[in-house]
C-alpha atoms as a PDB file:
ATOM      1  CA  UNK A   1      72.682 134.804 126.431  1.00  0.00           C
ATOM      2  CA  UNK A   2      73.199 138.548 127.103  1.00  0.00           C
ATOM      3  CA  UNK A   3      73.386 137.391 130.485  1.00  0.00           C
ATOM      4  CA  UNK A   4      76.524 136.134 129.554  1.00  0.00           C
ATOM      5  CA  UNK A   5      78.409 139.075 129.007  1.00  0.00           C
ATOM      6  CA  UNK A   6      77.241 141.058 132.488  1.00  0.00           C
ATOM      7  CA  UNK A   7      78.739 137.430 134.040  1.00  0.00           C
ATOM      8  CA  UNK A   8      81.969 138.006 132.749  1.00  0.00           C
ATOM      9  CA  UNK A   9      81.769 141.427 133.674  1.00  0.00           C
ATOM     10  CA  UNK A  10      81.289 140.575 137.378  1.00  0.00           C
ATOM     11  CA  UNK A  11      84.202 138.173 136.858  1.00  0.00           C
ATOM     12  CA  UNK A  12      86.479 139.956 135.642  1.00  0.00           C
ATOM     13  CA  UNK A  13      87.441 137.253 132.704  1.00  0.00           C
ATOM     14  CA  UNK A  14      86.520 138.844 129.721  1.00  0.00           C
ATOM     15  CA  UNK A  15      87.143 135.704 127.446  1.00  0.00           C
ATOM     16  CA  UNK A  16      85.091 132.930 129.589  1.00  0.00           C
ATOM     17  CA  UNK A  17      82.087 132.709 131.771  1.00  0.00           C
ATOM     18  CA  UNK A  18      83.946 131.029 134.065  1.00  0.00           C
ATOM     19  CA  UNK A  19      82.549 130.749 138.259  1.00  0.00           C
ATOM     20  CA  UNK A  20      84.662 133.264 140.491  1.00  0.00           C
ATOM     21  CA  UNK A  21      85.068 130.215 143.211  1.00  0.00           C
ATOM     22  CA  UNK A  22      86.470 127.759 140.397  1.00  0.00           C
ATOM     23  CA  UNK A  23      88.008 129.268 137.216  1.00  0.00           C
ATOM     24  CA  UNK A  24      88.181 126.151 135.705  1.00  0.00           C
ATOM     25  CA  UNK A  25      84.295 125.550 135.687  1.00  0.00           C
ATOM     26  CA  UNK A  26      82.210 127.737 133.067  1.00  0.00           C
ATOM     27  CA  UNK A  27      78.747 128.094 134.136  1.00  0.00           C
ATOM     28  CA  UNK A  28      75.468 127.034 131.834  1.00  0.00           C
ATOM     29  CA  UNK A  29      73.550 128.630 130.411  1.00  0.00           C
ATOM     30  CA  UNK A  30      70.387 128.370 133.184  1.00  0.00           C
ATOM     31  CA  UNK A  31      73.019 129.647 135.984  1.00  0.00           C
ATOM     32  CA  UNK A  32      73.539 132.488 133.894  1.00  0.00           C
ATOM     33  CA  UNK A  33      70.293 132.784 133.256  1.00  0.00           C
ATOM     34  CA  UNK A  34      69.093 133.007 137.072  1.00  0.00           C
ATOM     35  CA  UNK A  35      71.268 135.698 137.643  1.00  0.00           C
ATOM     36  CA  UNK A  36      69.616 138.765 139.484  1.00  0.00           C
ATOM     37  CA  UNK A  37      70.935 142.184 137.615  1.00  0.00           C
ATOM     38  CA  UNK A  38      71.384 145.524 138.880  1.00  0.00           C
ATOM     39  CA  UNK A  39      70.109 148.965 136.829  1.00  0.00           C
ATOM     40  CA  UNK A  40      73.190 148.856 135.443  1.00  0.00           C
ATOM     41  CA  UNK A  41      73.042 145.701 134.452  1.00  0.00           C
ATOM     42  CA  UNK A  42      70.230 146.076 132.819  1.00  0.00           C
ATOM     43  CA  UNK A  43      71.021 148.869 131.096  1.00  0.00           C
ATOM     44  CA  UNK A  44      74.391 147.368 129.475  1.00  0.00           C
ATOM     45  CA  UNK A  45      71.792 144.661 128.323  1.00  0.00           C
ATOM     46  CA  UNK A  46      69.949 146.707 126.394  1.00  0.00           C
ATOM     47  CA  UNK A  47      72.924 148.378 124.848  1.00  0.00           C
ATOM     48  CA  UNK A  48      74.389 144.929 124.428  1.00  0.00           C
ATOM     49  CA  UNK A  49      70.939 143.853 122.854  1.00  0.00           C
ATOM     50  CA  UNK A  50      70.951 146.091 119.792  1.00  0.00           C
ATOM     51  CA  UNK A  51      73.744 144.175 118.015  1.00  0.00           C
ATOM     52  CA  UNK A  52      72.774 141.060 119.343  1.00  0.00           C
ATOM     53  CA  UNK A  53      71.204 138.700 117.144  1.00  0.00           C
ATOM     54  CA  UNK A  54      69.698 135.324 117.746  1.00  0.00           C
ATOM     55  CA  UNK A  55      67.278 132.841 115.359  1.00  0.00           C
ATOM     56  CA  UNK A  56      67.411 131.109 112.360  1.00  0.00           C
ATOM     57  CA  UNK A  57      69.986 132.167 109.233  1.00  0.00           C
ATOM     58  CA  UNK A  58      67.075 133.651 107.722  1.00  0.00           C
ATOM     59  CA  UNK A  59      66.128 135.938 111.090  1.00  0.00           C
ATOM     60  CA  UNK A  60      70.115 136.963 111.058  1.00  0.00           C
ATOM     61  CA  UNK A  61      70.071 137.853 107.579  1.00  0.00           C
ATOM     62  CA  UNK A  62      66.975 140.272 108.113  1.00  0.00           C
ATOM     63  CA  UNK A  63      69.309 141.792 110.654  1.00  0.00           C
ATOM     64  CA  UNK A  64      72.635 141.515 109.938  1.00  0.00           C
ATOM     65  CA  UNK A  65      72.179 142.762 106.579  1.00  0.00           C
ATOM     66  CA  UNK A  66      70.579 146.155 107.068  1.00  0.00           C
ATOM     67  CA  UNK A  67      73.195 146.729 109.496  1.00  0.00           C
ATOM     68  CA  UNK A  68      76.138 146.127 107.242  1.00  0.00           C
ATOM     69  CA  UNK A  69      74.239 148.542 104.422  1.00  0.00           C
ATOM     70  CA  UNK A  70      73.659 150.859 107.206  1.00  0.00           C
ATOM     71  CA  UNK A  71      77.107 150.803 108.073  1.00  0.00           C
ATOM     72  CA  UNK A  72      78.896 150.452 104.690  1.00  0.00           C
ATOM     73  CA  UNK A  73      80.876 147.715 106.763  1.00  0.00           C
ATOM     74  CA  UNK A  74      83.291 145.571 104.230  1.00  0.00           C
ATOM     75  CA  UNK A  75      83.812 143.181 107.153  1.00  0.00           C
ATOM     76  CA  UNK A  76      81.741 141.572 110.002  1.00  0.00           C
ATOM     77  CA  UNK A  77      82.810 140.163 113.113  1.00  0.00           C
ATOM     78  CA  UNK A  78      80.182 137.308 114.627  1.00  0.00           C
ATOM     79  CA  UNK A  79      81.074 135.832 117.932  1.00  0.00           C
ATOM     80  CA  UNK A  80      78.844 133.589 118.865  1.00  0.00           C
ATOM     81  CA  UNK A  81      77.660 133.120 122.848  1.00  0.00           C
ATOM     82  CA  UNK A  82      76.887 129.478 122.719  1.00  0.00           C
ATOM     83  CA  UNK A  83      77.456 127.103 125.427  1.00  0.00           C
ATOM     84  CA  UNK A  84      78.093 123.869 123.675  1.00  0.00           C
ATOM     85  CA  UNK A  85      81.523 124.062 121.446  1.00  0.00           C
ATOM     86  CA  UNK A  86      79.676 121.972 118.814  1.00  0.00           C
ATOM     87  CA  UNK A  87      76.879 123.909 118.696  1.00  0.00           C
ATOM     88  CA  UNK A  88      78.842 126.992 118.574  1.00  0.00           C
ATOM     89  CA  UNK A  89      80.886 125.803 115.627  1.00  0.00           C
ATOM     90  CA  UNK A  90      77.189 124.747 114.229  1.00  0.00           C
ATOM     91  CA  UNK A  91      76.486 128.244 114.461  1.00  0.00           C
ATOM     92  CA  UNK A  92      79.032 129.029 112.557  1.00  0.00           C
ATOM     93  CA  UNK A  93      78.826 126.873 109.889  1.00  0.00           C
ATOM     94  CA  UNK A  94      75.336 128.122 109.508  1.00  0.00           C
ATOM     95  CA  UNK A  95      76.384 131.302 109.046  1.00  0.00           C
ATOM     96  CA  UNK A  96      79.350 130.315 106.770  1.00  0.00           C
ATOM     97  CA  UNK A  97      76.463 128.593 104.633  1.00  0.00           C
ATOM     98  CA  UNK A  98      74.155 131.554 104.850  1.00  0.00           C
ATOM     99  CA  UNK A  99      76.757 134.105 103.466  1.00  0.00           C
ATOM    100  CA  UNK A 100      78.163 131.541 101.053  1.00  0.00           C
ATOM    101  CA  UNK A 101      82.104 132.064 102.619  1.00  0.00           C
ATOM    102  CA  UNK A 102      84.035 129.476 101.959  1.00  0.00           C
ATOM    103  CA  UNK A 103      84.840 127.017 104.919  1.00  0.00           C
ATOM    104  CA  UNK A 104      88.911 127.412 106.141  1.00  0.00           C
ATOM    105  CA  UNK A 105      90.500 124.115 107.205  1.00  0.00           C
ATOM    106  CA  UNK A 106      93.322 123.634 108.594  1.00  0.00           C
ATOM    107  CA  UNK A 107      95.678 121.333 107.762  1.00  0.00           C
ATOM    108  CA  UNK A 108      98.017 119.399 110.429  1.00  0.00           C
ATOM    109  CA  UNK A 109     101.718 119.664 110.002  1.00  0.00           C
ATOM    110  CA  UNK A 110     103.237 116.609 109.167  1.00  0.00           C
END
């Protein structure tokens, strides 16, 4: 998934992974994936790496928590890399559940 980021780095579209010879197609996860990476590269991955965080709710609590004390943070910011919308918003409802938030829904306009 870190992978991810140097992609839209080469891009130029910070917001997508999307393919330089179609904009409108994202690439997956295993193009991504088989992505050679220069020094550089690999470098901004491991900078990239320290705040990234990936496992169950329990494995991001061990991690997301010291940070936040570490950091006397009053607010967090999560985006999460996933491929699959659903999953993503899985992710995210996870992570709602794990911190005990409330869910937000909004409400069509009528």
């Amino acid at each position: 998934m870190r992978k991810r980021a140097i992609w839209r780095f080469r891009c130029n579209t910070p917001f997508s992974a999307c393919k330089p010879d179609d904009p409108a197609r994202c690439a997956a996860p295993a193009e991504i994936n088989a992505l050679p990476l220069s020094n550089l590269e690999r470098a901004q991955m491991s900078v990239i790496g320290e705040r990234h965080f990936v496992g169950s709710p329990e494995t991001i609590r061990e991690r997301i928590v010291p940070l936040i004390e570490q950091t006397q943070a009053d607010e967090v910011m999560i985006l999460s890399m996933v491929h699959s919308h659903e999953a993503r918003l899985h992710s995210y409802d996870l992570l709602a559940e794990l911190f005990e938030v409330e869910p937000f829904t909004v409400q069509s306009a009528t």
